[in-house]
N, C-alpha and C. Protein backbone atom coordinates (compact mmCIF):
# COMPACT_ATOMS: atom_id res chain seq x y z
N UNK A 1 -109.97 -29.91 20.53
CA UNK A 1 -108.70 -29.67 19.88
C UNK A 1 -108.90 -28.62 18.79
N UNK A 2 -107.31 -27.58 18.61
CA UNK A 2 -107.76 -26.84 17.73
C UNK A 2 -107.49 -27.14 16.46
N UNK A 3 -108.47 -26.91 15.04
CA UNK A 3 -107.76 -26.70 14.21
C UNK A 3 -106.30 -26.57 13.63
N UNK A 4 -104.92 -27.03 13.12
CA UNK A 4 -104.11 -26.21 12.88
C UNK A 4 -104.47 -25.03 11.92
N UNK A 5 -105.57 -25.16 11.15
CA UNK A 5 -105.47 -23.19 10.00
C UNK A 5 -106.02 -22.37 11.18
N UNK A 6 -107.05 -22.81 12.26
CA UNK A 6 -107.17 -21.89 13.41
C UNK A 6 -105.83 -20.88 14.33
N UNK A 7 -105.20 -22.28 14.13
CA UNK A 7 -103.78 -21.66 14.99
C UNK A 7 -103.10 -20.85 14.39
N UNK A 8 -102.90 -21.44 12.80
CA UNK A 8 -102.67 -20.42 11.79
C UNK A 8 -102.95 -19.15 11.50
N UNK A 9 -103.98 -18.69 12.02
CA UNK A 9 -104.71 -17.27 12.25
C UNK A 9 -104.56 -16.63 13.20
N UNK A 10 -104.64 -17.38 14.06
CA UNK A 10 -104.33 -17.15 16.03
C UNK A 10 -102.89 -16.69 15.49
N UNK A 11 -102.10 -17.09 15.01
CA UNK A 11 -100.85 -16.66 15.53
C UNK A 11 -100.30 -15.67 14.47
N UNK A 12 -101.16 -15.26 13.41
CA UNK A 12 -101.11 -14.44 12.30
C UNK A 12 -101.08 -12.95 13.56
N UNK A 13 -102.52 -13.72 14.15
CA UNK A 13 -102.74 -12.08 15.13
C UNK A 13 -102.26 -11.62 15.78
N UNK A 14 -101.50 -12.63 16.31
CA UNK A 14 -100.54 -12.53 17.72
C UNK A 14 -99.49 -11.17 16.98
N UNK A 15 -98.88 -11.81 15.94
CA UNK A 15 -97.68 -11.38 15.29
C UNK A 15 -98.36 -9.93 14.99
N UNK A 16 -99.70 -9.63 14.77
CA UNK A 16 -99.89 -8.44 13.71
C UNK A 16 -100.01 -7.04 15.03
N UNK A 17 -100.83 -8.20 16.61
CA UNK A 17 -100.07 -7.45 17.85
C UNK A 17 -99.01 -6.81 18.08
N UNK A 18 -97.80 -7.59 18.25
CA UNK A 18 -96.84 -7.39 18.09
C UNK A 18 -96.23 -6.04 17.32
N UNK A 19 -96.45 -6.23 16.27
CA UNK A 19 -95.76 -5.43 14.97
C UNK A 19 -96.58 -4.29 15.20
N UNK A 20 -97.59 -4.11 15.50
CA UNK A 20 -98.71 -3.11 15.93
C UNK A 20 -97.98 -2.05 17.18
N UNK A 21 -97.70 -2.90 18.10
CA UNK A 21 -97.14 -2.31 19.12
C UNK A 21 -95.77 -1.97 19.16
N UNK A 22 -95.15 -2.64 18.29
CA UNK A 22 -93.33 -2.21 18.16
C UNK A 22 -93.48 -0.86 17.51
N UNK A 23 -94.21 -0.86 16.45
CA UNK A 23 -94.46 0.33 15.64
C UNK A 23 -95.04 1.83 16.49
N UNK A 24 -96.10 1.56 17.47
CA UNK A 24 -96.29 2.50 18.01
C UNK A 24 -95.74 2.96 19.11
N UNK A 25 -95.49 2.17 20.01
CA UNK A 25 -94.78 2.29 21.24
C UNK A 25 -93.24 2.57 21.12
N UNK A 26 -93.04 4.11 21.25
CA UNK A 26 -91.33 4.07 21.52
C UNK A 26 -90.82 4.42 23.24
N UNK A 27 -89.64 4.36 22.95
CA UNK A 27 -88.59 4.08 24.03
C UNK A 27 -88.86 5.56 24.66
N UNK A 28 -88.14 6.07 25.49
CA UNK A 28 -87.12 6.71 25.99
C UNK A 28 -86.33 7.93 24.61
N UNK A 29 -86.47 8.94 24.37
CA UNK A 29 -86.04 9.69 23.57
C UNK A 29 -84.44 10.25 23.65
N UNK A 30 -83.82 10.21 23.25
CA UNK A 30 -82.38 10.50 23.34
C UNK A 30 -81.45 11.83 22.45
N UNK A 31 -81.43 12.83 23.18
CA UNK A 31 -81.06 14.02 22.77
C UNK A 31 -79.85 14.11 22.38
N UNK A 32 -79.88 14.82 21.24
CA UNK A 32 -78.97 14.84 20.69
C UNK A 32 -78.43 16.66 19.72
N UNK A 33 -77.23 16.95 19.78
CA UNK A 33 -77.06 17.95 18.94
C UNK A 33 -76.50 18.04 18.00
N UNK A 34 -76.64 18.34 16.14
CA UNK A 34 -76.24 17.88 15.04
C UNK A 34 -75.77 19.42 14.35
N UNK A 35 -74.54 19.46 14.17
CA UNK A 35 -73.79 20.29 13.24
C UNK A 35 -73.73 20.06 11.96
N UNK A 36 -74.00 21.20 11.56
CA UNK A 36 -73.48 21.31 10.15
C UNK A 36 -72.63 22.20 9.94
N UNK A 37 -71.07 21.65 9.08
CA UNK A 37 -69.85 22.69 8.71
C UNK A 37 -69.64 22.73 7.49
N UNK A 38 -69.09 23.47 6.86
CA UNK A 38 -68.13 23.81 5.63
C UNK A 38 -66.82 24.43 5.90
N UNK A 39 -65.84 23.32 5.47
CA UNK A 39 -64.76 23.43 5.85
C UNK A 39 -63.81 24.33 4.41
N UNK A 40 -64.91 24.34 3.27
CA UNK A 40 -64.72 24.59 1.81
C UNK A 40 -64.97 25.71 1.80
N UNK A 41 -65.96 26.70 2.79
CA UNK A 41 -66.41 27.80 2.58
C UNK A 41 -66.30 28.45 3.68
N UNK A 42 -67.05 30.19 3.61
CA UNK A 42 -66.94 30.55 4.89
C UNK A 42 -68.15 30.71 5.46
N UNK A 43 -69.02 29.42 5.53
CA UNK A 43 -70.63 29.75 5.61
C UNK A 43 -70.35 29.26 7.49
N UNK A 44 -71.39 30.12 8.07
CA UNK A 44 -71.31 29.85 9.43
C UNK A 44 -71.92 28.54 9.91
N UNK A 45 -71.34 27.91 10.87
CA UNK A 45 -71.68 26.36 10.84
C UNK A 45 -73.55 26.46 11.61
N UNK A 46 -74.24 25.24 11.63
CA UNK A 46 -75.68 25.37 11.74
C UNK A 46 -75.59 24.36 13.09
N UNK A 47 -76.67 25.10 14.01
CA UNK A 47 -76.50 23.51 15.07
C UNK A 47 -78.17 23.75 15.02
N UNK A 48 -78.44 22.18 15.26
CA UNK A 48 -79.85 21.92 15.30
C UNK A 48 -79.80 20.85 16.79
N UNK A 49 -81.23 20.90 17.44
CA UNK A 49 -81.45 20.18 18.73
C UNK A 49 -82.17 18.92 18.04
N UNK A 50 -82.17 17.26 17.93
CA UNK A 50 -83.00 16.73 17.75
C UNK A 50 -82.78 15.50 18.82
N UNK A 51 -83.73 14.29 18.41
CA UNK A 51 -83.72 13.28 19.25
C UNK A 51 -83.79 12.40 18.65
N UNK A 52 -83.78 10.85 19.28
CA UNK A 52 -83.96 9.65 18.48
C UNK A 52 -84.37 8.66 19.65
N UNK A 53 -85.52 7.52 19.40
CA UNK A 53 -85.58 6.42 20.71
C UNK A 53 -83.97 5.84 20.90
N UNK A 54 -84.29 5.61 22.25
CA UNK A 54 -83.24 5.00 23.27
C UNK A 54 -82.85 4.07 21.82
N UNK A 55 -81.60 3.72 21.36
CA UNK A 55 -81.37 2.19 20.56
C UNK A 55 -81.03 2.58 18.77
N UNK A 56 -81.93 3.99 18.95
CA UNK A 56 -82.48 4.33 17.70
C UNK A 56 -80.66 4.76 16.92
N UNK A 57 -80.89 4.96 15.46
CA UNK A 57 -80.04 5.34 14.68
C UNK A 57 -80.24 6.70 14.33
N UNK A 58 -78.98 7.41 14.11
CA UNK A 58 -78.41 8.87 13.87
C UNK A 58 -79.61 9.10 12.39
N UNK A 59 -79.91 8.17 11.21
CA UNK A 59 -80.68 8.71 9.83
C UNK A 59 -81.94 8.75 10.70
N UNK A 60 -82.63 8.39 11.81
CA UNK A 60 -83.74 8.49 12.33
C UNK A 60 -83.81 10.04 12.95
N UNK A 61 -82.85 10.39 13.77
CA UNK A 61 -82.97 12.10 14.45
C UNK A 61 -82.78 12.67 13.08
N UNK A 62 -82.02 12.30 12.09
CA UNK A 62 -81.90 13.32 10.83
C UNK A 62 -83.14 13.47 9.96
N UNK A 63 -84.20 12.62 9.98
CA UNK A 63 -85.25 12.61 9.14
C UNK A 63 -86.33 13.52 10.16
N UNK A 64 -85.88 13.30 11.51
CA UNK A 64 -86.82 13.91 12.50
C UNK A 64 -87.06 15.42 12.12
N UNK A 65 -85.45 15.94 12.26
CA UNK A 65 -85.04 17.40 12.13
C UNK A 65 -85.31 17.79 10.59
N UNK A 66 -85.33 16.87 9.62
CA UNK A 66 -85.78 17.21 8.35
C UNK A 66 -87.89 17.74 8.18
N UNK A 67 -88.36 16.94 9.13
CA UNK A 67 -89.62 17.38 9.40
C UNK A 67 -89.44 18.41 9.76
N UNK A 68 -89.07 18.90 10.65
CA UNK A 68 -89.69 19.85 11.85
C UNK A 68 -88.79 21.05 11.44
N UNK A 69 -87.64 20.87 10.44
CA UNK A 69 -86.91 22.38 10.35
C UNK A 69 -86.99 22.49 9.02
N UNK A 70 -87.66 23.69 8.31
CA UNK A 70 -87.58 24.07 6.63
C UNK A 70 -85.99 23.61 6.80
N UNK A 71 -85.47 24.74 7.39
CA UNK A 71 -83.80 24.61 6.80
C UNK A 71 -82.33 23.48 6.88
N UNK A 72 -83.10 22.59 7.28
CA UNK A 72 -82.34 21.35 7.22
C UNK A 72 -82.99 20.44 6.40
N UNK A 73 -82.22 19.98 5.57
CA UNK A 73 -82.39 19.01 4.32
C UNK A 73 -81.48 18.18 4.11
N UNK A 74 -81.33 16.81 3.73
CA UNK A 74 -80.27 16.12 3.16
C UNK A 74 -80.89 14.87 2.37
N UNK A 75 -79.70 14.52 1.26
CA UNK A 75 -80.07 13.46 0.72
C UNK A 75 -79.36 12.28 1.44
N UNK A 76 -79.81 11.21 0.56
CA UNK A 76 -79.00 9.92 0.90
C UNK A 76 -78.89 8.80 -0.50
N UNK A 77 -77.82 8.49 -0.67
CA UNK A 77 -77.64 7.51 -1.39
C UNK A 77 -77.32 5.56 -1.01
N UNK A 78 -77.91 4.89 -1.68
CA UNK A 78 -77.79 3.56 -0.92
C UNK A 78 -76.41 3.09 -2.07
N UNK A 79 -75.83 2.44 -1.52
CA UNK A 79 -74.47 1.25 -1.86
C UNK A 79 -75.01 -0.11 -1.78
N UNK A 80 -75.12 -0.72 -2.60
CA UNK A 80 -75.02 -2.08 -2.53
C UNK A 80 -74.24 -3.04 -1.41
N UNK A 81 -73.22 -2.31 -1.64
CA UNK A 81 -71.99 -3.11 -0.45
C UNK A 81 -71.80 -2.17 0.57
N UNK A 82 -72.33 -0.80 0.58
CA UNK A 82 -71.91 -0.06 2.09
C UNK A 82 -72.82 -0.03 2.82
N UNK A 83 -73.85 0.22 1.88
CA UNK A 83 -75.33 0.75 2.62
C UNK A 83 -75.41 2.36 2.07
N UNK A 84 -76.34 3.37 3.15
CA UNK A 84 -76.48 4.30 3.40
C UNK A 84 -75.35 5.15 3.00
N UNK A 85 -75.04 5.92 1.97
CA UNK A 85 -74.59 6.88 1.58
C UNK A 85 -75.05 8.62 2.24
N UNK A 86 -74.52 9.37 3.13
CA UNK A 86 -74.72 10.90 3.21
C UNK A 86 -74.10 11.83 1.74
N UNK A 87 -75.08 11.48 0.80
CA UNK A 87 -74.94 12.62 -0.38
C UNK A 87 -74.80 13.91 -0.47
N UNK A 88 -75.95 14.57 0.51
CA UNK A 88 -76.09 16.19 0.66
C UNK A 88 -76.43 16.82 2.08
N UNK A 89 -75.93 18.16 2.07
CA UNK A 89 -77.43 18.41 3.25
C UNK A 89 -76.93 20.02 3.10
N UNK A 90 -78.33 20.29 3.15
CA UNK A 90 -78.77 21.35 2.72
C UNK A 90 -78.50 22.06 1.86
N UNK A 91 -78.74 21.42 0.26
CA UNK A 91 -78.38 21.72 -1.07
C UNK A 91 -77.25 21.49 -1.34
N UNK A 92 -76.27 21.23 -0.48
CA UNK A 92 -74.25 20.88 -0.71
C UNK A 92 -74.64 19.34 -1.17
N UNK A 93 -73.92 18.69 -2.25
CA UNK A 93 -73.95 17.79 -2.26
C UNK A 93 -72.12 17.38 -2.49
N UNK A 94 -72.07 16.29 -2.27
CA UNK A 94 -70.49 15.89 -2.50
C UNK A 94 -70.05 15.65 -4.18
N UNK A 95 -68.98 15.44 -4.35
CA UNK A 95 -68.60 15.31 -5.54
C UNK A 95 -66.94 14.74 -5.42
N UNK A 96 -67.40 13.59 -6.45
CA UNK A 96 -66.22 12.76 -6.41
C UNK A 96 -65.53 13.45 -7.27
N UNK A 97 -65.62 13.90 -8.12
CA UNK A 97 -64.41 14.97 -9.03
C UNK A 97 -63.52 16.01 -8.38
N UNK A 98 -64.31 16.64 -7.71
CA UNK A 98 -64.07 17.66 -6.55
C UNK A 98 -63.28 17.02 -5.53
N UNK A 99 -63.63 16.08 -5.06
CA UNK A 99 -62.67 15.23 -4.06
C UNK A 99 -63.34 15.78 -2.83
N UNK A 100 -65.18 16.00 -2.92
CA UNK A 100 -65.27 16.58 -1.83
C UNK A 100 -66.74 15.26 -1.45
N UNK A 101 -66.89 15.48 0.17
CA UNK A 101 -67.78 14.77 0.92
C UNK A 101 -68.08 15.31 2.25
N UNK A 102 -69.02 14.79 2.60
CA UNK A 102 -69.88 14.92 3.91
C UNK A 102 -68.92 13.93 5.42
N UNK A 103 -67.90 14.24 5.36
CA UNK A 103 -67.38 13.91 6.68
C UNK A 103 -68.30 13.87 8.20
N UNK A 104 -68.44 12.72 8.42
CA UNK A 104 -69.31 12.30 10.42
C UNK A 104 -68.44 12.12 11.15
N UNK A 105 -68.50 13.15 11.97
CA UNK A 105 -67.97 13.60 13.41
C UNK A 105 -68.78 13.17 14.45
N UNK A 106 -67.84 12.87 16.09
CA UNK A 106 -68.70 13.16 17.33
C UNK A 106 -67.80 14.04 17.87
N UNK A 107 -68.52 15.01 18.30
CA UNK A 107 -67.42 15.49 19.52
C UNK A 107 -67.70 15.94 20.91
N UNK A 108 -66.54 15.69 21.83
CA UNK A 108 -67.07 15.78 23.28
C UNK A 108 -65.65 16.22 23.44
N UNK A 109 -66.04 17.05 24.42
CA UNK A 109 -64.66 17.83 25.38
C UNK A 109 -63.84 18.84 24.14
N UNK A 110 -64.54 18.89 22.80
CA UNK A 110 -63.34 19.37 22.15
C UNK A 110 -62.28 18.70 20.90
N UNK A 111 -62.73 17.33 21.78
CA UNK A 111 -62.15 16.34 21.28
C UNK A 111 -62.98 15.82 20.03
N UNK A 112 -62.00 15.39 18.70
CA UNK A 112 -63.13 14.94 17.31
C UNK A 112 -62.66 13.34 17.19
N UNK A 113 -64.10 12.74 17.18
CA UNK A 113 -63.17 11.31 16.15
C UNK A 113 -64.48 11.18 15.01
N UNK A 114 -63.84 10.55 14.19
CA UNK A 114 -64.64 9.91 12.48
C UNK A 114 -65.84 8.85 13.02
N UNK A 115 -66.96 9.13 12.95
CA UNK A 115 -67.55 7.76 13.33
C UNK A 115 -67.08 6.41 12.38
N UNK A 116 -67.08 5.45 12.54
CA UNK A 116 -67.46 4.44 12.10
C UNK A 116 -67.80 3.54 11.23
N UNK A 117 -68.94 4.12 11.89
CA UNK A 117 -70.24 3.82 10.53
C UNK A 117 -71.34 4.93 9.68
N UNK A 118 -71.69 4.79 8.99
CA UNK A 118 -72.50 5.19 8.68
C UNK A 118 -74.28 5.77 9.54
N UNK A 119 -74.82 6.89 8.66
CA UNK A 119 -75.72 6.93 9.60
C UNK A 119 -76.92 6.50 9.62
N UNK A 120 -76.97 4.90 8.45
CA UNK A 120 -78.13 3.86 8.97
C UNK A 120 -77.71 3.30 9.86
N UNK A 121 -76.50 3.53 10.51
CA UNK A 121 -76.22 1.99 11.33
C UNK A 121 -75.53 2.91 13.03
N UNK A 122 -75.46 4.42 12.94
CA UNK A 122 -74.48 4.65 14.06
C UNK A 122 -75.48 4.79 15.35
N UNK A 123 -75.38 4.39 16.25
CA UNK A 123 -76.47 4.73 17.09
C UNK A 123 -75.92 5.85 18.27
N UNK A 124 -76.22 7.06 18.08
CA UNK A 124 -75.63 8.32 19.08
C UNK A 124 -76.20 7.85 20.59
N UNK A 125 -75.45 8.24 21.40
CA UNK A 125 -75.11 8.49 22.77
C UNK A 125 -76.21 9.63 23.28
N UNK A 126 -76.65 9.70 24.33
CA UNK A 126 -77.16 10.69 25.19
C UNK A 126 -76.64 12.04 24.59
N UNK A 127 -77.08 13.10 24.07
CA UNK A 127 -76.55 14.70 24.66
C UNK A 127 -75.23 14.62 23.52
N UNK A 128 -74.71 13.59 22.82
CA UNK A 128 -73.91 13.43 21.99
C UNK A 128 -73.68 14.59 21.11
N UNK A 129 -72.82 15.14 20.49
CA UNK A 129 -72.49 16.52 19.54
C UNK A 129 -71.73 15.65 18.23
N UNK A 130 -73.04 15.76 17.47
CA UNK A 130 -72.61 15.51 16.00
C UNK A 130 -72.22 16.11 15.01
N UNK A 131 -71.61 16.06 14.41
CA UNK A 131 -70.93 17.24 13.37
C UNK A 131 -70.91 16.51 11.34
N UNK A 132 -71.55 17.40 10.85
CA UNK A 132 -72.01 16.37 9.66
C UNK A 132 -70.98 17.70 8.99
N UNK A 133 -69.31 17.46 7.92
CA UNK A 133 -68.68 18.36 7.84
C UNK A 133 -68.36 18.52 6.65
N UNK A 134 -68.71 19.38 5.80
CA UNK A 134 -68.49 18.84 3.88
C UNK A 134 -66.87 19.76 4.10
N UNK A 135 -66.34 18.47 3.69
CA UNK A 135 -64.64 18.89 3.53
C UNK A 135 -64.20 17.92 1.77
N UNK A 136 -63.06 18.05 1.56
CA UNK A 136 -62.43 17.63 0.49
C UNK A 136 -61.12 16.58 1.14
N UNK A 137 -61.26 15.39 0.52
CA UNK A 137 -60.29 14.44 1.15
C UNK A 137 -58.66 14.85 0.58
N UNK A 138 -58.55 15.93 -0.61
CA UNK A 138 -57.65 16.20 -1.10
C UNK A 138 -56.54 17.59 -0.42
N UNK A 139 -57.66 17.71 -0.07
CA UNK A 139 -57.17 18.93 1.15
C UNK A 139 -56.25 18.47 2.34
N UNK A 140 -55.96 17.25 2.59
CA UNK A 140 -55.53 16.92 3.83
C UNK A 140 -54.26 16.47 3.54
């Protein structure tokens, strides 16, 4: 018979398996294309190619493309009650005085809708066309 602090260890390892392998082993990669606009200015809009695992969340391809491209940058702010705040990207930051923010787009066919959620939580589609859009809510 075993020990229970044996099993206790045994199954410490099992778990540290586990967590070992979730961590290294990813999915299936999922392509994706991410815009950047200014709807405030007349700066020409930016498209970048990135990816994320099959499941994965939209702040995961954005941290990707933050590696791999000098010229994409953004911040993030956390909310207590929202979560994940999109503060900046690429030196634009929003401003509540201004009445201005980082508007999340998808678009397909042409067609625009508002995501949702946020981008700790949105999980993009295959080949999906994202559009990250600093506009002013006062403007509309």
């Amino acid at each position: 018979m075993t020990h229970p602090k044996c099993l206790h260890k045994r199954f410490k390892g099992f778990l540290l398996l586990l967590t070992q392998r979730a961590l290294t082993e990813t999915g299936p990669a999922t392509p994706i294309r991410l815009s950047v606009e200014n709807d405030l200015s007349n700066m020409t809009p930016e498209t970048y190619s990135s990816s994320v695992v099959e499941g994965g969340v939209l702040l995961s391809a954005m941290r990707s493309l933050q590696e791999t491209h000098q010229d994409f940058k953004f911040t993030v702010k956390e909310d207590p009650n929202f979560g994940l705040f999109l503060e900046s990207v690429n030196g634009v930051a929003g401003n509540e005085h201004e009445q201005t923010y980082w508007e999340l787009l998808s678009e397909s066919s042409g067609e625009y809708r508002r995501l949702d959620v946020g981008i700790g939580c949105y999980v993009p589609e295959p080949n999906e066309h994202i559009i990250l859009r600093f506009t002013s809510w006062g403007k509309h």
